[in-house]
Each structure stands twice: as structure tokens, then as C-alpha cells.
N, C-alpha and C. Protein backbone atom coordinates (compact mmCIF):
# COMPACT_ATOMS: atom_id res chain seq x y z
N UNK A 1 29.94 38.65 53.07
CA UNK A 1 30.85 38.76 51.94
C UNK A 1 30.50 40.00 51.16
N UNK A 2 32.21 40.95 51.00
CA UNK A 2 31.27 41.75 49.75
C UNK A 2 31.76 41.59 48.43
N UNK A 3 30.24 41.81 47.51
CA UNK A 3 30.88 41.57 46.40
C UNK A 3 31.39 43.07 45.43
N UNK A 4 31.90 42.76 44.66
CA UNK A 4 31.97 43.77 43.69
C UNK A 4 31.10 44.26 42.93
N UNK A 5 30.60 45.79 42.76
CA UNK A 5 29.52 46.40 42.03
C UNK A 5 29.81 46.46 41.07
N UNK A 6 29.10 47.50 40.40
CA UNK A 6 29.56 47.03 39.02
C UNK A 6 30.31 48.09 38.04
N UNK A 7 30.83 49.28 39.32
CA UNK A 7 32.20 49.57 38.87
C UNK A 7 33.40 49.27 38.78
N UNK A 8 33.34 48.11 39.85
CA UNK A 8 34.15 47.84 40.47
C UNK A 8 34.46 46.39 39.38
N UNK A 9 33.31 45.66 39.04
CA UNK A 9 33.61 44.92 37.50
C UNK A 9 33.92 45.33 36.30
N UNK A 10 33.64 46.57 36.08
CA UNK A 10 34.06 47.16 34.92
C UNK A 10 35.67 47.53 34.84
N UNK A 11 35.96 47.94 36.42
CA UNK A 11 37.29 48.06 36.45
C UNK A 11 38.28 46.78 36.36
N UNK A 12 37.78 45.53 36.52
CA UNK A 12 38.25 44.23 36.91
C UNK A 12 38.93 44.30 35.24
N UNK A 13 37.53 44.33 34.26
CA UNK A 13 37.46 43.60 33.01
C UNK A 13 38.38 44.62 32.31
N UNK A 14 38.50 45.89 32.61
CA UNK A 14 39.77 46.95 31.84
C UNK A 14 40.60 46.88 32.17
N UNK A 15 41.03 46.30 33.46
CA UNK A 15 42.26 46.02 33.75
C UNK A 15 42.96 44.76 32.75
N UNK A 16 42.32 44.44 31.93
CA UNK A 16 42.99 43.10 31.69
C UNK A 16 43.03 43.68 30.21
N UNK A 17 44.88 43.31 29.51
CA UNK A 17 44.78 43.88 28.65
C UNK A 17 44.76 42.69 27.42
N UNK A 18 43.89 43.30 26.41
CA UNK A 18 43.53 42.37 25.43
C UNK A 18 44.12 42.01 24.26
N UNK A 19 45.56 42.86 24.42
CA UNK A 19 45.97 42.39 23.09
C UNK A 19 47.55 41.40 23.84
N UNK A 20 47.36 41.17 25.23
CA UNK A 20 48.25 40.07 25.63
C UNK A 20 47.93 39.06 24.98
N UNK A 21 48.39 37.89 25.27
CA UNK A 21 48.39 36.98 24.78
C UNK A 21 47.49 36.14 24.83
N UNK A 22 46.69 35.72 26.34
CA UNK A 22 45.57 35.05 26.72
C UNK A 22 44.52 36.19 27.10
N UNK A 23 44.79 37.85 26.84
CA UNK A 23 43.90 38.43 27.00
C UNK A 23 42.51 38.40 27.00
N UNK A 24 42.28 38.36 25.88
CA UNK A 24 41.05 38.33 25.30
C UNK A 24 40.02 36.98 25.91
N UNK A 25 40.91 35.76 25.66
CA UNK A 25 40.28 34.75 26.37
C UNK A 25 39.89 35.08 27.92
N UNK A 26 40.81 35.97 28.73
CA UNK A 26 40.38 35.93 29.61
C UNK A 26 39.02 36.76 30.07
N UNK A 27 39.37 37.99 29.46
CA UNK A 27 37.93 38.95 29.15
C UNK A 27 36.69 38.35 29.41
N UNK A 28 36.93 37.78 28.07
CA UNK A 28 35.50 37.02 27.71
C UNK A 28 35.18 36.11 28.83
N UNK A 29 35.86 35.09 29.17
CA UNK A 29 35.54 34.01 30.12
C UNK A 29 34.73 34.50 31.56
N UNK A 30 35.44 36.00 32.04
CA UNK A 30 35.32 36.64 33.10
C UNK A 30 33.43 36.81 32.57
N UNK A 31 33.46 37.75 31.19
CA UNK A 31 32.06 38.00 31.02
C UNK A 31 31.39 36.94 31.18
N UNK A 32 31.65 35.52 30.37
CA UNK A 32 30.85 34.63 30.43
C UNK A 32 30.51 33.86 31.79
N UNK A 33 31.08 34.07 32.61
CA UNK A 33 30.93 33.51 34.28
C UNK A 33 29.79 34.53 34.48
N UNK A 34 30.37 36.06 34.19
CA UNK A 34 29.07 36.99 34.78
C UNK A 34 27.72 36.72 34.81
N UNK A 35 27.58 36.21 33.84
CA UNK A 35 26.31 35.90 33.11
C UNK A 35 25.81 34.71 32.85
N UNK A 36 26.46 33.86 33.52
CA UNK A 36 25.55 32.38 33.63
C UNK A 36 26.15 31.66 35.06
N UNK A 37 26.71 32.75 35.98
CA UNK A 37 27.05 31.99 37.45
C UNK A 37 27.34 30.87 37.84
N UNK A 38 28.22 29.89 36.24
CA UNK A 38 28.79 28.79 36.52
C UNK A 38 29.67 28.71 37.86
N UNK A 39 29.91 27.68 38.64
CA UNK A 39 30.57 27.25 39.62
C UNK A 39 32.34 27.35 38.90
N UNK A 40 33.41 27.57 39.45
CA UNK A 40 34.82 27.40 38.94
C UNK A 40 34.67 26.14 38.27
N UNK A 41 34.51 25.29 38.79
CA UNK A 41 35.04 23.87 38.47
C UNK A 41 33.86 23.24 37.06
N UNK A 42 32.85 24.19 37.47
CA UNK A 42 31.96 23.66 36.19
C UNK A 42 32.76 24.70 34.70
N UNK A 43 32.80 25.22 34.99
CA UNK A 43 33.87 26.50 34.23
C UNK A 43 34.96 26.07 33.59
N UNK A 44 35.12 25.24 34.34
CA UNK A 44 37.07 24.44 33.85
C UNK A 44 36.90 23.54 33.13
N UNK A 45 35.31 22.70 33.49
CA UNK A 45 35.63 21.49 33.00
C UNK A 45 34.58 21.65 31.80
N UNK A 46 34.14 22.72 30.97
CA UNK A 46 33.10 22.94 29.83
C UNK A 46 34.24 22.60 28.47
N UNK A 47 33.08 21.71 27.62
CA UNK A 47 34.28 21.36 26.46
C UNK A 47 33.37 22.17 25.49
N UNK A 48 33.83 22.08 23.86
CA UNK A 48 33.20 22.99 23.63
C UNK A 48 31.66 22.44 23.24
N UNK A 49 31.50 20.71 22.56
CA UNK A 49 30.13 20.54 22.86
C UNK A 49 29.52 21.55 23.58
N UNK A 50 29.53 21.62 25.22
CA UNK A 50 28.38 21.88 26.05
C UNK A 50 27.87 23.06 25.56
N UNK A 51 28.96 24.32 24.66
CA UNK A 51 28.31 25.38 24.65
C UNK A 51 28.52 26.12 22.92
N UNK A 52 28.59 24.97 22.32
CA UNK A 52 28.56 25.26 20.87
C UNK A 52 28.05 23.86 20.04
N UNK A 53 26.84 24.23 19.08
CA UNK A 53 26.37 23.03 17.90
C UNK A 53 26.98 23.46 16.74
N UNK A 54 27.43 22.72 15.77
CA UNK A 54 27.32 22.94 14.71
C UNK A 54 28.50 24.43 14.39
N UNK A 55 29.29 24.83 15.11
CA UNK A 55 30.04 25.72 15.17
C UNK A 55 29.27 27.48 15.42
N UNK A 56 28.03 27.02 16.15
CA UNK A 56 27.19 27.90 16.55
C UNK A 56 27.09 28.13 18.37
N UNK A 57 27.20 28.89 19.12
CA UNK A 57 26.82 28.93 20.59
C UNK A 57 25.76 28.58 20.68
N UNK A 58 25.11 28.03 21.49
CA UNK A 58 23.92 27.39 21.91
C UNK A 58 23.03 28.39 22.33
N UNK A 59 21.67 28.42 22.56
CA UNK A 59 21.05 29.42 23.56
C UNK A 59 20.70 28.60 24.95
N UNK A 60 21.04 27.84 24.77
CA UNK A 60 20.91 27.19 26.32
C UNK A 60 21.83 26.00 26.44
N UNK A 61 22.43 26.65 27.98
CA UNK A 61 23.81 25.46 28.59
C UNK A 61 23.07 24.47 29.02
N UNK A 62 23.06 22.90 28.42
CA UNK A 62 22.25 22.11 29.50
C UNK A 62 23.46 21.47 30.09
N UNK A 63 23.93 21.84 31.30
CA UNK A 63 24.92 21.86 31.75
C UNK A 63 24.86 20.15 32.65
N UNK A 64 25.63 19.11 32.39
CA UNK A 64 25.51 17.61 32.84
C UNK A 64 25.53 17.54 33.95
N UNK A 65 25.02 16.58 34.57
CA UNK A 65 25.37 16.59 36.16
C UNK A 65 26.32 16.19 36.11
N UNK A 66 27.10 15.13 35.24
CA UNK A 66 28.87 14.73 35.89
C UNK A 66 29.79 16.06 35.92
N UNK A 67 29.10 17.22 35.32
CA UNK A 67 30.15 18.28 35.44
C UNK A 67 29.67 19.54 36.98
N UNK A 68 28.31 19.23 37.40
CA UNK A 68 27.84 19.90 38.35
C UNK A 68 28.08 19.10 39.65
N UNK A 69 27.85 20.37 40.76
CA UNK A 69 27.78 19.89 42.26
C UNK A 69 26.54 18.84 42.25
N UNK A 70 26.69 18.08 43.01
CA UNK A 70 25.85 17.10 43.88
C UNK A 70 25.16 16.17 42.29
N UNK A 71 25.65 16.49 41.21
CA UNK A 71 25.44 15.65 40.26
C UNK A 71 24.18 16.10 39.97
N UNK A 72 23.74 17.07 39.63
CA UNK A 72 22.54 17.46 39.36
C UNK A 72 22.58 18.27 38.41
N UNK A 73 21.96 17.96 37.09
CA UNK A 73 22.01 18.67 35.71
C UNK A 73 21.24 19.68 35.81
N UNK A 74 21.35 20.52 35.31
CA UNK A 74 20.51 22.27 35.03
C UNK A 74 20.58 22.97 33.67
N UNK A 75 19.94 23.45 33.41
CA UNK A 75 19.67 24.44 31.97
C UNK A 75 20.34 25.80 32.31
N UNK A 76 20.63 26.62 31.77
CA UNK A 76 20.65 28.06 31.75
C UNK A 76 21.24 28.27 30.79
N UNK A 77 19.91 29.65 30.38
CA UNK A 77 19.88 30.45 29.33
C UNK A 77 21.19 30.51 28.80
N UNK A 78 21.53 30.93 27.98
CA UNK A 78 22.97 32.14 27.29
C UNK A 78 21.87 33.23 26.70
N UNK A 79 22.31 34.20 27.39
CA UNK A 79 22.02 35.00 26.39
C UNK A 79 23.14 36.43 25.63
N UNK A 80 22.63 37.22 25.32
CA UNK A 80 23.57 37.67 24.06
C UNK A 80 25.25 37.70 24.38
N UNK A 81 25.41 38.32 25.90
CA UNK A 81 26.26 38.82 25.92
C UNK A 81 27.53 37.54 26.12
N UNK A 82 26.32 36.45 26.94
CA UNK A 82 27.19 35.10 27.44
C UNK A 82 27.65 34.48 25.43
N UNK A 83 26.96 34.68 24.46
CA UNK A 83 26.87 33.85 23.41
C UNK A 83 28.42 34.93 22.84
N UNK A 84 27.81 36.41 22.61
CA UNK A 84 29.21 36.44 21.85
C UNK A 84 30.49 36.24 22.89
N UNK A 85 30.28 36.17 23.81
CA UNK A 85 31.84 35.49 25.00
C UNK A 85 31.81 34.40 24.59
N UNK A 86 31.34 33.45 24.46
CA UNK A 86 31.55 32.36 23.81
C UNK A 86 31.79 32.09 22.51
N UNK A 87 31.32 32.66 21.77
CA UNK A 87 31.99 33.33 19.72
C UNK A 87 33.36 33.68 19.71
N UNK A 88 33.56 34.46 21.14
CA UNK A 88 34.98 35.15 21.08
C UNK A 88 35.87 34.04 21.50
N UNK A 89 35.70 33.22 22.42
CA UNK A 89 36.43 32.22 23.19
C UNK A 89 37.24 31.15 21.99
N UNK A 90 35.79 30.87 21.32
CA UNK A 90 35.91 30.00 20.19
C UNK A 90 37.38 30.58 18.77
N UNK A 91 36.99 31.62 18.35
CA UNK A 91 37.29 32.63 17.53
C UNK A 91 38.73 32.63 18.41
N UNK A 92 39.29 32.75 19.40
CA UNK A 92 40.51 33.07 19.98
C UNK A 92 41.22 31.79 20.01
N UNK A 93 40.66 30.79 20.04
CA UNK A 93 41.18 28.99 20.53
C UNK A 93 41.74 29.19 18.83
N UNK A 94 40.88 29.04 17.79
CA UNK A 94 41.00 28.96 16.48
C UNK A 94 42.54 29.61 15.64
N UNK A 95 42.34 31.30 16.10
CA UNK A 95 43.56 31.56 16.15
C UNK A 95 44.51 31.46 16.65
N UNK A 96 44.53 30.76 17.70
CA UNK A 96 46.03 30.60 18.19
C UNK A 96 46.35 29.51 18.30
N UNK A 97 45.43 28.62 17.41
CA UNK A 97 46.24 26.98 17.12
C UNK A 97 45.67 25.91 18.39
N UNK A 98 44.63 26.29 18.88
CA UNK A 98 44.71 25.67 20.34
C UNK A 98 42.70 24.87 19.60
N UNK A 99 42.58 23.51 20.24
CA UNK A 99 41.60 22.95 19.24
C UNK A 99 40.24 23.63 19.72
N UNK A 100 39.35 23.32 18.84
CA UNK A 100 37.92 23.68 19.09
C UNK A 100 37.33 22.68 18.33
N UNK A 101 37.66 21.35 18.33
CA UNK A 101 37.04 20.22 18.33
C UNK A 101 35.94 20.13 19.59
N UNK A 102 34.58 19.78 19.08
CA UNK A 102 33.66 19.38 20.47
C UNK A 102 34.04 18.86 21.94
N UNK A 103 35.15 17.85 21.69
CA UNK A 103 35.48 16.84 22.60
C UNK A 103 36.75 17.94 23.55
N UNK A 104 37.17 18.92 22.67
CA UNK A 104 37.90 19.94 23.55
C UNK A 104 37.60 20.61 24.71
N UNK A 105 38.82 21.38 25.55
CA UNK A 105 38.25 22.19 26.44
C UNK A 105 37.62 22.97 25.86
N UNK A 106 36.94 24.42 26.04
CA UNK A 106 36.94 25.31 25.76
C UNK A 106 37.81 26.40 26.55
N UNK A 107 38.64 26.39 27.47
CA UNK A 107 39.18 27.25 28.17
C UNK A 107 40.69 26.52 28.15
N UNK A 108 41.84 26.59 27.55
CA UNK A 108 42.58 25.96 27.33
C UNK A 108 44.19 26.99 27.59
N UNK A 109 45.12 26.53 28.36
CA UNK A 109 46.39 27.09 28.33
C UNK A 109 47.02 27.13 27.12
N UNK A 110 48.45 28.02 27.57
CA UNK A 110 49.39 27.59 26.22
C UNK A 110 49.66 26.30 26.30
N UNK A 111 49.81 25.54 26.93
CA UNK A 111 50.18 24.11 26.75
C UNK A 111 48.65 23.35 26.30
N UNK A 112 48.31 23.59 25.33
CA UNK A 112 46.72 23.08 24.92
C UNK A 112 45.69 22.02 26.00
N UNK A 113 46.00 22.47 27.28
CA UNK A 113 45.47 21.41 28.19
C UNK A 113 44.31 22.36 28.95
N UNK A 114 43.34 21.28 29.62
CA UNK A 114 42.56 22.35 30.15
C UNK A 114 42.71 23.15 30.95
N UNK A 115 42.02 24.68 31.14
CA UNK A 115 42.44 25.39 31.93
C UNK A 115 41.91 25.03 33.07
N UNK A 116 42.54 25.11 34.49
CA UNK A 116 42.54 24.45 36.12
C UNK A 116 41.78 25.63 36.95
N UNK A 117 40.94 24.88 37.86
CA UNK A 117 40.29 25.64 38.93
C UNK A 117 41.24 26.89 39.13
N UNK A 118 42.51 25.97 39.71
CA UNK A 118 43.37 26.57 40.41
C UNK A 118 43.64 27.86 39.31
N UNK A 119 43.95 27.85 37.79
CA UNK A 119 44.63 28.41 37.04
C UNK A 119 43.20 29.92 36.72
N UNK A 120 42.22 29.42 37.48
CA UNK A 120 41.18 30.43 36.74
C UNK A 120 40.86 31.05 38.44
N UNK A 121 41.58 30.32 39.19
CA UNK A 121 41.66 31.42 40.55
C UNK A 121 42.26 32.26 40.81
N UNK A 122 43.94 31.74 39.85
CA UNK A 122 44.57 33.02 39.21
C UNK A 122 45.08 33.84 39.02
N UNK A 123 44.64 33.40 37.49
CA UNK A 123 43.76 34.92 36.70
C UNK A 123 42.74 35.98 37.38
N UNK A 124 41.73 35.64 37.81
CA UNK A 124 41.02 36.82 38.47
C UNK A 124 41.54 37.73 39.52
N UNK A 125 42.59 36.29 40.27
CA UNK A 125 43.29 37.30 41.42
C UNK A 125 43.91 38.36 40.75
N UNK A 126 45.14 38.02 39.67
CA UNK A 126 45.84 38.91 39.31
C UNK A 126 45.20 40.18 38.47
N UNK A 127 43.50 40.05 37.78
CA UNK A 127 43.43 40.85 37.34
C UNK A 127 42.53 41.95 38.56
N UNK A 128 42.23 41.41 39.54
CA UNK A 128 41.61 41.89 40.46
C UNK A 128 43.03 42.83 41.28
N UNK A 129 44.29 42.28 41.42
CA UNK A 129 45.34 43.52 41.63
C UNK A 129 45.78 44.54 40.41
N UNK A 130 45.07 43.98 39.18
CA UNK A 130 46.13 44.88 38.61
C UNK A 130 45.28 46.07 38.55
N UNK A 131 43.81 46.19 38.60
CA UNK A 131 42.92 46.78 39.23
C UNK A 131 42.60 47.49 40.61
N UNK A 132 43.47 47.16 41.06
CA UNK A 132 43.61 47.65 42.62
C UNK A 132 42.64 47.63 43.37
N UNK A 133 41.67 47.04 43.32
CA UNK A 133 40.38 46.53 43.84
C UNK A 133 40.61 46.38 45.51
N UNK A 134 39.80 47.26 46.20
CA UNK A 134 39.68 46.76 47.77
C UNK A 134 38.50 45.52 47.97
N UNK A 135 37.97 45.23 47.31
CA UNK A 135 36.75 44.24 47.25
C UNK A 135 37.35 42.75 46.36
N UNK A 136 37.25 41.77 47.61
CA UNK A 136 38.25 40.27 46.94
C UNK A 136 36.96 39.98 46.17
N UNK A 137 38.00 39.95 44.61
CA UNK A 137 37.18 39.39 43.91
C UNK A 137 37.38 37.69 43.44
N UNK A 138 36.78 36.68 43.26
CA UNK A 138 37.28 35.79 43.08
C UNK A 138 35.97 35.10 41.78
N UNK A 139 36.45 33.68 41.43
CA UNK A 139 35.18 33.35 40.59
C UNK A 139 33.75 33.26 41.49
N UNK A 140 33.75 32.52 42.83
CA UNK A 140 32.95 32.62 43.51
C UNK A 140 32.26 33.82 43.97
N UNK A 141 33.03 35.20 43.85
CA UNK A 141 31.82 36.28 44.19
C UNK A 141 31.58 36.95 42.83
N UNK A 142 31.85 36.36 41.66
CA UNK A 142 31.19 36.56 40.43
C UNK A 142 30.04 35.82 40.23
N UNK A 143 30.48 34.96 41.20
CA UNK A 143 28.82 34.14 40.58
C UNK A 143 27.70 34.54 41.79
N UNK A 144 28.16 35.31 43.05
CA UNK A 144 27.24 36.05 43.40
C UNK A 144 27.21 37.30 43.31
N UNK A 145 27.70 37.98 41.90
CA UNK A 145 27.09 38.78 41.30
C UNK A 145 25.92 38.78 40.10
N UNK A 146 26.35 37.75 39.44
CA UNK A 146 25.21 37.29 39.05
C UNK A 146 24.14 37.20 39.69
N UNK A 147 23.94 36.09 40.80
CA UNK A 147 22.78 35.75 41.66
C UNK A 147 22.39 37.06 42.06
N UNK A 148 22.72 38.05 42.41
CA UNK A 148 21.81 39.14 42.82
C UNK A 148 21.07 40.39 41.94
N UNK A 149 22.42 40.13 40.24
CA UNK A 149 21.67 40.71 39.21
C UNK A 149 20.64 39.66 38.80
N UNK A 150 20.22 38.53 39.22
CA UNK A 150 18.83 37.58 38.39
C UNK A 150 17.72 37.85 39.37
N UNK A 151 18.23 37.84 41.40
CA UNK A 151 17.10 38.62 41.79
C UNK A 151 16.71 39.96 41.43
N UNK A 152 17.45 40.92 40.83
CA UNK A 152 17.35 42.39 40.91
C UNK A 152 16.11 42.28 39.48
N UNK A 153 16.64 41.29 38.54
CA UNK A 153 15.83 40.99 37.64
C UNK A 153 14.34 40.79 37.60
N UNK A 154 14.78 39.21 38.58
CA UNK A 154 13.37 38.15 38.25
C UNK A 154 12.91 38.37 40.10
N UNK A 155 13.49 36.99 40.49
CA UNK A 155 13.25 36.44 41.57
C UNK A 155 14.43 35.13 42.28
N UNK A 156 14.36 35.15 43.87
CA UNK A 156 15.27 34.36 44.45
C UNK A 156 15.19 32.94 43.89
N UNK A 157 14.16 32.33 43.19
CA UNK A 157 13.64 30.92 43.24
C UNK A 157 14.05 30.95 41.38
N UNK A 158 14.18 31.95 40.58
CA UNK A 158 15.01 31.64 39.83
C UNK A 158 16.36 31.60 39.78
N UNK A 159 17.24 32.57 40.36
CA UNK A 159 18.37 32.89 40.92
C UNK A 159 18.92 30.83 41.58
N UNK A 160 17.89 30.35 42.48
CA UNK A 160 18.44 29.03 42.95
C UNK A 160 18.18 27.97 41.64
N UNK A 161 17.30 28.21 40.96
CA UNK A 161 17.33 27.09 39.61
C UNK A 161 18.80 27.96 38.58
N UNK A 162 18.69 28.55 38.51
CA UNK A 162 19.97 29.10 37.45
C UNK A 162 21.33 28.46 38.24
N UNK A 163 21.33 28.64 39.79
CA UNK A 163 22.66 28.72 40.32
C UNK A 163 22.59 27.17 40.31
N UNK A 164 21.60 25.89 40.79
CA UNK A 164 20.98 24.60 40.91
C UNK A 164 22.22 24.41 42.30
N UNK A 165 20.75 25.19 43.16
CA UNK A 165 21.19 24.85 44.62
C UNK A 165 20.12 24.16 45.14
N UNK A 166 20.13 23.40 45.93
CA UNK A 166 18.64 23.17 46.73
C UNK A 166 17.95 23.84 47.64
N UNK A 167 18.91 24.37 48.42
CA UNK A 167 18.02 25.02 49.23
C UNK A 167 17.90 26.49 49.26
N UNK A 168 16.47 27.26 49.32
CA UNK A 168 16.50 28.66 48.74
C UNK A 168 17.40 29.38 49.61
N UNK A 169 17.39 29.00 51.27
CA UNK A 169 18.02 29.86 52.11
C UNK A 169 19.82 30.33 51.55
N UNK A 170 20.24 29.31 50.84
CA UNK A 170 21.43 29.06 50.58
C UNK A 170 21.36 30.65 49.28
N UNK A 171 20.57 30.36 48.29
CA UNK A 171 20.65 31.44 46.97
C UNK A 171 20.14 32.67 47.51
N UNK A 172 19.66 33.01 49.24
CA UNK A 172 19.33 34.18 49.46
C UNK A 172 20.71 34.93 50.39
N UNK A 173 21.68 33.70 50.58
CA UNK A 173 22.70 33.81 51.51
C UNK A 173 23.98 34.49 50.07
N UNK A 174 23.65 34.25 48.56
CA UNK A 174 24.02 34.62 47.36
C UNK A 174 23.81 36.13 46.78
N UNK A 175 22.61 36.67 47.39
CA UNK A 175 22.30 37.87 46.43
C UNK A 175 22.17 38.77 48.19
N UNK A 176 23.09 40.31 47.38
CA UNK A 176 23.63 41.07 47.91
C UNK A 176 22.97 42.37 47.55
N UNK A 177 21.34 42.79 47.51
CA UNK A 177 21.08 44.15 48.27
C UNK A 177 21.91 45.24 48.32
N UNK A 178 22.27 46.35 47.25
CA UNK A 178 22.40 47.52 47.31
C UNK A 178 22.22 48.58 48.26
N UNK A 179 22.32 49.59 48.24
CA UNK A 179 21.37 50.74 48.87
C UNK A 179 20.39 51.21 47.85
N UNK A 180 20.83 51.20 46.42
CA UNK A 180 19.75 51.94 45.59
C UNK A 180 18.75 50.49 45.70
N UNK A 181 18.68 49.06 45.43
CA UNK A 181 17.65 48.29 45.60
C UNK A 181 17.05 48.51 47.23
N UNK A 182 17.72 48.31 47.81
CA UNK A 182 16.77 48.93 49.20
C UNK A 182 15.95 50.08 49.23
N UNK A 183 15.85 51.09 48.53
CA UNK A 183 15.62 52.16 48.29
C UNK A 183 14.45 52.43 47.36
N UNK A 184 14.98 51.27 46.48
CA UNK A 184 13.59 50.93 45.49
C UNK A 184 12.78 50.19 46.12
N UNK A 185 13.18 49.32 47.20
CA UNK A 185 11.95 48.62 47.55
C UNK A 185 10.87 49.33 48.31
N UNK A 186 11.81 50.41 49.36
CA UNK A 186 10.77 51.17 50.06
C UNK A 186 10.04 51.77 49.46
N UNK A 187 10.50 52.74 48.19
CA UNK A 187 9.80 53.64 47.51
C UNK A 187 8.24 53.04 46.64
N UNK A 188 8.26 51.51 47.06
CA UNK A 188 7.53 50.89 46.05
C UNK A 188 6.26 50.42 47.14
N UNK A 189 6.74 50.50 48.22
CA UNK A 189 5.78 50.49 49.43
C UNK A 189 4.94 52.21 49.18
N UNK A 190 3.23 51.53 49.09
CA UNK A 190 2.03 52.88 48.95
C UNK A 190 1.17 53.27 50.08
């Protein structure tokens, strides 16, 4: 699979214009997938509890197992960039009349209902043409863009607790090797 670099995301996220109507929501949402490699369906089904107290973003998703694969609960971070995507998400529901009660979605249509796998498969498609992108982008190879910016970071064995896969072979079958990281690795060989 290839994924998209990260010109090729920058071009995704300018393609989408923000003073449409669900613009902005979508922006942000796109960022906030970047950066915490939720699954689609865990994505769809976040209310705003999971990722706001007190009308504050959380610093950590403890994300439920009834909303994860194989029913298995996981933590991950937010950090800055995932928190103000989520400030903005909030801040956009608010203005346009659509709720930000806890018990709400947080990703919500014009018809105030939650937003659908299907409906956030899309969106990316369409902003991935309006971008003209030769590289299919979808939510799934956003979240292995992530996984290969947390190895480029940390390590594969965090990359599989962030993504909460079980098996490592699976989160190494996730992160996608550059030429400049190949390049760094040799150069790091003495």
C-alpha cells in the first residue's frame, strides 16, 4: 500500500475549503485522525464525552472498548495539534446549532445525526480528488500515516499500543519507510 507523504497531506488538507459549510469540521477531523490513528468507525462513533471534560479537550483519549476493534480499550495521548482539532470541532458544532452536549456525536451532519463510516469515506475521497492526488487516500491510510510518523518518532511496539493491535507483525505491516528514513538508518550504522 502507498501511503501519502506529507506533501501529498498538506495538499489533501488545502484542498478542502474552509469557509464551506462543513469545511472546517472537516479540516480538523482529517488533522485529528492524523494524529491519534483512530480506526473510521472508532472516529464516527466518538461523542463528545470521550474527548472533552468540563468543556475542555482532554489530554488523553481513553478510548472504550465498546467503541474499539476486538473490544479492547486503549489510551492515546492528544496532543496539541489533536486538542486544538478538537477545540475547533467543538467551536464549529456550537456555531452552527448542531449539539455539543457530552452524550452527543462529536462529528455530526447537517441533519444533526452522527456522522457515518460510510459518510467520512466520503469526504476524504472527495477531498483526495479535489486534490488530484495519484496516491488513494482513504481514513485507513491516514492512520498508517500516523503509524509510521510514531515509528519515525518512538518505536513499532508503541505505534501497536497507540494503534491497539495485537500482533506487532500486523503494526509493522502499518509503517511505511521513506527513502530519507532508510537513509538515516544507514548513515547511523559506524
Amino acid at each position: 500500500m502507498r501511503i501519502p507523504n506529507n506533501l501529498q497531506t498538506y495538499r489533501l488538507l488545502g484542498a478542502i475549503n474552509l469557509s464551506s459549510p462543513f469545511g472546517l469540521r472537516d479540516h480538523r477531523m482529517i488533522i485529528f485522525t492524523l494524529h491519534t490513528g483512530l480506526r473510521v468507525s472508532e472516529l464516527s462513533f466518538l461523542d463528545v464525552h470521550h474527548v472533552f471534560r468540563d468543556g475542555l479537550p482532554r489530554g488523553v483519549l481513553d478510548l472504550p472498548a465498546s467503541l474499539a476493534k476486538l473490544h479492547k480499550s486503549r489510551q492515546i495521548p492528544l496532543n496539541a495539534p489533536a486538542q486544538r482539532a478538537l477545540g475547533d470541532i467543538l467551536a464549529f458544532n456550537r456555531s452552527r446549532g448542531l449539539s455539543v452536549d457530552p452524550s452527543a456525536p462529536l462529528l455530526q451532519n447537517r441533519h444533526h445525526r452522527r456522522l457515518t463510516v460510510r459518510g467520512i469515506q466520503r469526504l476524504v475521497q472527495h477531498y483526495r480528488e479535489l486534490a488530484h492526488l495519484d496516491v488513494k487516500v482513504t481514513p485507513h491510510s491516514l492512520r498508517h500515516v500516523f503509524a509510521t510518523n510514531v515509528v519515525r518518532a518512538t518505536n513499532v511496539r508503541a505505534a501497536q499500543m497507540l494503534l491497539g493491535q495485537v500482533d506487532i507483525r500486523t503494526t509493522q505491516r502499518y509503517t511505511h519507510p521513506d527513502l530519507d528514513d532508510l537513509t538515516a538508518a544507514v548513515a547511523a550504522i559506524e
